[in-house]
N, C-alpha and C. Protein backbone atom coordinates (compact mmCIF):
# COMPACT_ATOMS: atom_id res chain seq x y z
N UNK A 1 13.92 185.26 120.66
CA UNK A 1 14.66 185.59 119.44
C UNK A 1 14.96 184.30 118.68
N UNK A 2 14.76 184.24 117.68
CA UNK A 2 14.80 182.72 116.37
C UNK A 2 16.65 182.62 116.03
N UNK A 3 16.77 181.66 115.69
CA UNK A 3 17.90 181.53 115.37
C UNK A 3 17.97 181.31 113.59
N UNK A 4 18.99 181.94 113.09
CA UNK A 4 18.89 181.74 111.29
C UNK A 4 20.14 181.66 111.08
N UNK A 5 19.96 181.32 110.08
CA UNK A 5 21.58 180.69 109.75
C UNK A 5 21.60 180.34 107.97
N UNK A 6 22.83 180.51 107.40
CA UNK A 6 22.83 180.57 105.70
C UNK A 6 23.69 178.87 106.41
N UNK A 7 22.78 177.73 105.45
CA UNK A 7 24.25 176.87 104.92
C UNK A 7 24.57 176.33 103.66
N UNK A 8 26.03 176.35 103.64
CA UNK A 8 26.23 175.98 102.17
C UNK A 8 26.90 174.67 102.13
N UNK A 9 26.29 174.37 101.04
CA UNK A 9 25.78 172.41 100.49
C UNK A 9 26.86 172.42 99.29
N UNK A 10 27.57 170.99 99.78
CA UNK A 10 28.61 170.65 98.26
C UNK A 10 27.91 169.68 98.30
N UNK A 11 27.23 168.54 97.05
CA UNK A 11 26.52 167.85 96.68
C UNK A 11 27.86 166.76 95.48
N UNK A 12 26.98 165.67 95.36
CA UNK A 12 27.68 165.01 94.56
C UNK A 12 27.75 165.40 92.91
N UNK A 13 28.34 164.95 92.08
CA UNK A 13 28.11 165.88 90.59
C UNK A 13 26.71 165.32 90.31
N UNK A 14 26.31 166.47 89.71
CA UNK A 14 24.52 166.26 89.27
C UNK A 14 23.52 166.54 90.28
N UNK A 15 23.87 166.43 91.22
CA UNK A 15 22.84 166.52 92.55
C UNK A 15 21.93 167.64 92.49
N UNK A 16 22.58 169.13 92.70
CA UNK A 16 22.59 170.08 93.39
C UNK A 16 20.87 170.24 93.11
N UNK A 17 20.32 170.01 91.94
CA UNK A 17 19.18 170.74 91.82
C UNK A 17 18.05 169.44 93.03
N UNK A 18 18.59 168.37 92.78
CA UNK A 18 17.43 167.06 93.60
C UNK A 18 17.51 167.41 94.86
N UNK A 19 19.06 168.26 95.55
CA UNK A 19 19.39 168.48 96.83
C UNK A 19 18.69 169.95 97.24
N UNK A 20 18.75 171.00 96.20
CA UNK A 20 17.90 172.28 96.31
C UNK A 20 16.46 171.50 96.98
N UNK A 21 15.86 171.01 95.63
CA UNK A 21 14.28 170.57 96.00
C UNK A 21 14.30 169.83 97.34
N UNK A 22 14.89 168.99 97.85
CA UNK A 22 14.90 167.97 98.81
C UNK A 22 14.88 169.18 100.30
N UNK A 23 15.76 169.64 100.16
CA UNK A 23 16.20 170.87 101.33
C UNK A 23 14.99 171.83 101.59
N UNK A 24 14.26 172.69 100.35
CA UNK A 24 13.43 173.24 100.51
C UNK A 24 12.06 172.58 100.98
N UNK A 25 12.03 171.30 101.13
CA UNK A 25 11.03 171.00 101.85
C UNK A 25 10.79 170.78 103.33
N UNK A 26 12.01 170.71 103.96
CA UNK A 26 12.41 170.77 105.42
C UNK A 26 12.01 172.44 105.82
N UNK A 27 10.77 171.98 107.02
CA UNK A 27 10.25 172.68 107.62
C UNK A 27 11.20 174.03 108.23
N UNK A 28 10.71 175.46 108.31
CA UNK A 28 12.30 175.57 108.86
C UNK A 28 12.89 176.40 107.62
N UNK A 29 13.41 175.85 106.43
CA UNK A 29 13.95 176.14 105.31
C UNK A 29 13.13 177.52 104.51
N UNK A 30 13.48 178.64 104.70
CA UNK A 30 12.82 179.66 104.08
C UNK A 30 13.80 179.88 102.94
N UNK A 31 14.65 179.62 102.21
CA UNK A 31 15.47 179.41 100.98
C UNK A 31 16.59 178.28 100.35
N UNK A 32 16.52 178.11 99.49
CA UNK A 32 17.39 176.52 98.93
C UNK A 32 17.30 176.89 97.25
N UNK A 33 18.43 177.48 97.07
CA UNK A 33 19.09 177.36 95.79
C UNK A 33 20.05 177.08 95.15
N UNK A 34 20.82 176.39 94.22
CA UNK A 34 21.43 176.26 93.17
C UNK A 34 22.36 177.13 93.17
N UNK A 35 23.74 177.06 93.50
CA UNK A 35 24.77 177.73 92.70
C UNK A 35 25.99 177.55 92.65
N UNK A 36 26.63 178.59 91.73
CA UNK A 36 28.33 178.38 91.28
C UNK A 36 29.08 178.58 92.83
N UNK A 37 30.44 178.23 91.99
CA UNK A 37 31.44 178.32 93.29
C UNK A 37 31.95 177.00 93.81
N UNK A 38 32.30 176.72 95.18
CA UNK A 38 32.72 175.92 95.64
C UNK A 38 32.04 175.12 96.45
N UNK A 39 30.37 175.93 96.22
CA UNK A 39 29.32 175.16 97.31
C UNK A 39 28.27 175.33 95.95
N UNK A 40 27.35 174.09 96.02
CA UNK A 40 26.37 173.61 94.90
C UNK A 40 25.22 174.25 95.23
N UNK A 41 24.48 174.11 96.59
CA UNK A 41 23.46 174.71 97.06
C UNK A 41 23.38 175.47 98.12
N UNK A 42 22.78 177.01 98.04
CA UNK A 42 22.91 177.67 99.38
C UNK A 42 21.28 177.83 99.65
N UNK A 43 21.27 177.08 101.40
CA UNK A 43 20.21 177.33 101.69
C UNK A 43 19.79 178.16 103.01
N UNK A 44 19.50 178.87 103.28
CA UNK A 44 18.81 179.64 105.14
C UNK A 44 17.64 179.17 105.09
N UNK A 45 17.52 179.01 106.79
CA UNK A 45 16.40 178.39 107.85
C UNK A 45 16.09 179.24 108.89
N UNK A 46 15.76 178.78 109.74
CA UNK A 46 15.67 179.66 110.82
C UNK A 46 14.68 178.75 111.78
N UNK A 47 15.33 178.90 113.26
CA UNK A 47 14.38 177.59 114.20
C UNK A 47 14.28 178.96 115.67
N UNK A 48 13.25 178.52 116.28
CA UNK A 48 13.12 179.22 117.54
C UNK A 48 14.77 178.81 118.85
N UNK A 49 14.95 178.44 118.56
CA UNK A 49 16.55 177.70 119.44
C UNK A 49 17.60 177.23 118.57
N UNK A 50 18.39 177.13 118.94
CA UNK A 50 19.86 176.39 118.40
C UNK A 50 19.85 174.68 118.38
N UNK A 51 19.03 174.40 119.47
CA UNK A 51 18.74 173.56 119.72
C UNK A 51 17.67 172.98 118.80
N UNK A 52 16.56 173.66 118.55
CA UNK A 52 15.53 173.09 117.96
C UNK A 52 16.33 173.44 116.21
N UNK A 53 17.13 174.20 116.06
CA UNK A 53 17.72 174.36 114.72
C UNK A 53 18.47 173.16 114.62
N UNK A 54 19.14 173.10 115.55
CA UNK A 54 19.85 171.60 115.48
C UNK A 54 18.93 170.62 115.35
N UNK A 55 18.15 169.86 115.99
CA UNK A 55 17.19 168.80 116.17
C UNK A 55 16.32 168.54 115.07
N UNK A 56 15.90 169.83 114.78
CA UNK A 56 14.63 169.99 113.19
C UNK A 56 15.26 170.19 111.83
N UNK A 57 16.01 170.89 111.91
CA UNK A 57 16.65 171.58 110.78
C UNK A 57 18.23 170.88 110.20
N UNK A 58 19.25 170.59 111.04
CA UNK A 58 20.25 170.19 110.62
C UNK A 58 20.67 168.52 110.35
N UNK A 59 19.86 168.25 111.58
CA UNK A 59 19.85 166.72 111.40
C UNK A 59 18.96 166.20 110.21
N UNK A 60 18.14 166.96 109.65
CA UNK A 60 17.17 166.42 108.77
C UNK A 60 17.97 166.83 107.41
N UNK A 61 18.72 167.56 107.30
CA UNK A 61 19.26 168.23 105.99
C UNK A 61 21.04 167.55 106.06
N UNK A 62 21.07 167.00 106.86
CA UNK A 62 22.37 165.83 106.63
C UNK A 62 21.97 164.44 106.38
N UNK A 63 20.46 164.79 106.55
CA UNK A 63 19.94 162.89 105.96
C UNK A 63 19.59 162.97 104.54
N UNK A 64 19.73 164.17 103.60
CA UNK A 64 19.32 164.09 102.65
C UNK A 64 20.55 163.25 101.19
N UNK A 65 19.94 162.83 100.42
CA UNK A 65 20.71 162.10 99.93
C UNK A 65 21.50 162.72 98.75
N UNK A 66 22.83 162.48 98.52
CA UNK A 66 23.60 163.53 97.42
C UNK A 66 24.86 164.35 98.34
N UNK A 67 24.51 165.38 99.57
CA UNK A 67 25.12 165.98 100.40
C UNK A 67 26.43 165.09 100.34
N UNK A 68 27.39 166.00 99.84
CA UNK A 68 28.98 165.25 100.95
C UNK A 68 29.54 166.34 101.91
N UNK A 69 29.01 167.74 102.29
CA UNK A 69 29.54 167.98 102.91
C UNK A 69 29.15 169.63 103.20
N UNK A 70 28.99 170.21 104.46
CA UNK A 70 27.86 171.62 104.82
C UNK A 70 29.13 171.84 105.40
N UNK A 71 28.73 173.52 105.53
CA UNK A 71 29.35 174.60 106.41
C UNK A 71 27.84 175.29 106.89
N UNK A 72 27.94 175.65 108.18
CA UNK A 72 26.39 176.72 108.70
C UNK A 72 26.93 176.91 109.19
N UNK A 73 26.38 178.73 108.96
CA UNK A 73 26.66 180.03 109.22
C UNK A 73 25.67 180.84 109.97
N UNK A 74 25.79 180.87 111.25
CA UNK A 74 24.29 181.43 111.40
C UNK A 74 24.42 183.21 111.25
N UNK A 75 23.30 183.26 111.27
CA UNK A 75 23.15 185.20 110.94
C UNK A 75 23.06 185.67 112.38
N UNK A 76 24.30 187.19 112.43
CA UNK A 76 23.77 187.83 113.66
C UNK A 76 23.77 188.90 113.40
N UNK A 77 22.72 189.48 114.60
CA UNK A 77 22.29 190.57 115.11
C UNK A 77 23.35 191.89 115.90
């Protein structure tokens, strides 16, 4: 069973769209968009483990540049 998860991205002012594009290229990333509210970009992934979600997916999307600060949410069943 895969693990998926929604997270939502507060970015620096101006970012959100360089941080959308940047995010959607991390392997993993099946959505990364733009929006209102209190979070700039919401993106879901999904990894075969928690572990490999962690390792592939989260660590690579906290190196991106702009990010000040995630919440992940994973989806359940």
């Amino acid at each position: 069973m895969s693990v998926q998860a929604y997270i939502l991205i507060q970015t620096e002012v101006g970012k959100a769209g360089s941080v959308a594009k940047s995010v959607s290229a991390i392997p993993g990333v099946t959505l990364a968009e733009g929006v209102t509210g209190p979070y700039d970009v919401i993106m879901r992934a999904e990894a075969e483990s928690m572990e490999e979600f962690g390792r592939l997916i989260l660590s690579k999307v906290q190196a991106v540049a702009g990010i000040t600060r995630t919440l992940t949410c994973p989806v359940t069943y």
